[in-house]
N, C-alpha and C. Protein backbone atom coordinates (compact mmCIF):
# COMPACT_ATOMS: atom_id res chain seq x y z
N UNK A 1 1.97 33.11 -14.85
CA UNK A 1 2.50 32.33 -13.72
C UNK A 1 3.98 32.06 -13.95
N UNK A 2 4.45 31.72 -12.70
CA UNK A 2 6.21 31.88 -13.11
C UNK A 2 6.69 30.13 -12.16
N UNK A 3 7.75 30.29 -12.65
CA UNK A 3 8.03 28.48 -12.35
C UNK A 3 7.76 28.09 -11.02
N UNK A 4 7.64 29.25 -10.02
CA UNK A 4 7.73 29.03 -8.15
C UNK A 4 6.44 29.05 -8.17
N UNK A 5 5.13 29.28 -8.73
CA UNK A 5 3.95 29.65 -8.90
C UNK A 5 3.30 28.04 -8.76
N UNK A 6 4.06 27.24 -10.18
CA UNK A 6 3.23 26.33 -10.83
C UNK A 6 4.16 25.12 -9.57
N UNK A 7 5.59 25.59 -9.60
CA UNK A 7 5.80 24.04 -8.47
C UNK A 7 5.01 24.05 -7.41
N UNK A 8 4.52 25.38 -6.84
CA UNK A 8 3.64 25.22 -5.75
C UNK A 8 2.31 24.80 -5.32
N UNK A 9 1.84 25.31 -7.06
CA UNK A 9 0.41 24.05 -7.34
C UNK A 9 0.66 22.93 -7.50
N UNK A 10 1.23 22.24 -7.99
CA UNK A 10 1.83 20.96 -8.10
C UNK A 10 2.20 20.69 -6.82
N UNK A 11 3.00 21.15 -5.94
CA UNK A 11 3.15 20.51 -4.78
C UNK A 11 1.95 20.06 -3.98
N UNK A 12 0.78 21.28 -3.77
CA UNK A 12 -0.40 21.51 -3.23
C UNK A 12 -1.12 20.22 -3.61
N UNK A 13 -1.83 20.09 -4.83
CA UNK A 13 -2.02 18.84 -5.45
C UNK A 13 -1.38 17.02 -5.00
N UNK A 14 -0.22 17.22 -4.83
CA UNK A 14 0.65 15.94 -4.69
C UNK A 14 0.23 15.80 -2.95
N UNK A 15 0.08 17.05 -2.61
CA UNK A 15 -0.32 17.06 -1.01
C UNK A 15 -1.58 16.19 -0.70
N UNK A 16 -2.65 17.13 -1.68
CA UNK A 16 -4.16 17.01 -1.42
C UNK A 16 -4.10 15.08 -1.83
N UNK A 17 -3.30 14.96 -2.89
CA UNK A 17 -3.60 13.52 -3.29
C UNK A 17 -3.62 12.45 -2.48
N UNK A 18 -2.00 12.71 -1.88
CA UNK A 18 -1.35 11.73 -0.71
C UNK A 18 -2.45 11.66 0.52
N UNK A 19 -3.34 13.04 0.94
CA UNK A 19 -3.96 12.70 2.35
C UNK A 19 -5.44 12.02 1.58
N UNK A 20 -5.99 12.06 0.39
CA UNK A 20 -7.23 11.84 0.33
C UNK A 20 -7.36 10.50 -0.55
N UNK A 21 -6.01 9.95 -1.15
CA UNK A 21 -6.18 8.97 -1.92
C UNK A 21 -6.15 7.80 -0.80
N UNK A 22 -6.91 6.69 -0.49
CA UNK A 22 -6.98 5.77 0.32
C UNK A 22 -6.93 4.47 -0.87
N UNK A 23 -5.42 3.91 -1.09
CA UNK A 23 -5.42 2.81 -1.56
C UNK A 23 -6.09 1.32 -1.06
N UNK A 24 -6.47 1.06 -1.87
CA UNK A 24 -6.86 -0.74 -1.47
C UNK A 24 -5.84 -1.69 -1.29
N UNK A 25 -5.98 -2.08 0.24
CA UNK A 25 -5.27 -2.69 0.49
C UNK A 25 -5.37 -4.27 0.34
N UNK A 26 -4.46 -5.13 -0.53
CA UNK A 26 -4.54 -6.43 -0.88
C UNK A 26 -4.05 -7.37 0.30
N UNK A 27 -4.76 -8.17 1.09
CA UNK A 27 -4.25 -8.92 2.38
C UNK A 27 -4.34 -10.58 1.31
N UNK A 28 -3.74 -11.56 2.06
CA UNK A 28 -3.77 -12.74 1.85
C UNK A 28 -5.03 -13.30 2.82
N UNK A 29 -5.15 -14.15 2.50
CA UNK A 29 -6.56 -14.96 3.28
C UNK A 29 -5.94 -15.28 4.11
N UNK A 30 -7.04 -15.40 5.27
CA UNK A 30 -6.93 -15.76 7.21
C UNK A 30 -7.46 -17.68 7.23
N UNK A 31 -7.62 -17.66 5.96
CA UNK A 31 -8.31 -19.45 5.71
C UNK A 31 -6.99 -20.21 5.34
N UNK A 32 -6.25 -19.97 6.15
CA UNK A 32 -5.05 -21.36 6.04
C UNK A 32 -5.03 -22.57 6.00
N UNK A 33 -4.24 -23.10 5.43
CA UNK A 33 -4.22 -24.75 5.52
C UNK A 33 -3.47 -25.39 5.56
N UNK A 34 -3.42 -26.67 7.07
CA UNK A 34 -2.33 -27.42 7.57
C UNK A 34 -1.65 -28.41 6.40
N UNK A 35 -0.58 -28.25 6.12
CA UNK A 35 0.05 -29.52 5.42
C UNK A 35 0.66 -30.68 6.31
N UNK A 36 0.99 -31.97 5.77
CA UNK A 36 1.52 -32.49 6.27
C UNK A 36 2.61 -32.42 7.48
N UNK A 37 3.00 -32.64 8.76
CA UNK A 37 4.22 -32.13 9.31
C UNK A 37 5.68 -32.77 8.14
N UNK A 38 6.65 -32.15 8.46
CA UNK A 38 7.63 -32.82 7.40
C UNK A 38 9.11 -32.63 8.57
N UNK A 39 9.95 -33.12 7.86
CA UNK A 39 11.34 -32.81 9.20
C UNK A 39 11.47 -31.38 8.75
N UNK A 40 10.86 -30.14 8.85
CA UNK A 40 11.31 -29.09 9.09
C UNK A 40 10.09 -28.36 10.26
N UNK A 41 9.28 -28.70 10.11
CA UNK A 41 8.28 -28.53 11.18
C UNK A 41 6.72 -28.52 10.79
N UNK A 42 5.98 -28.11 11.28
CA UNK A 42 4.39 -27.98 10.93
C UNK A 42 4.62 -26.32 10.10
N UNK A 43 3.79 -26.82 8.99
CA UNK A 43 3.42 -25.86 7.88
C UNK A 43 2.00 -25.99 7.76
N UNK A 44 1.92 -24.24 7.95
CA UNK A 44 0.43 -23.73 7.42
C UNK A 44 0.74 -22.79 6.04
């Protein structure tokens, strides 16, 4: 195999990875909570 051979498996690979790897996505919680109002406004 010659260097245009192996970048092209390697590319192929980096391809196949990107469409089939489905990362986990980390969200913050939808369970908020009111604090006090303060002089800047209402905070959740």
């Amino acid at each position: 195999m010659n260097l245009k051979n192996i970048k092209s498996v390697c590319l192929g690979f980096l391809v196949l990875l990107i469409l089939f790897y489905q990362p986990k996505i980390e969200a913050l919680s939808h369970e908020w909570i009111a604090v006090p109002k303060s002089q800047y406004g209402e905070q959740v």
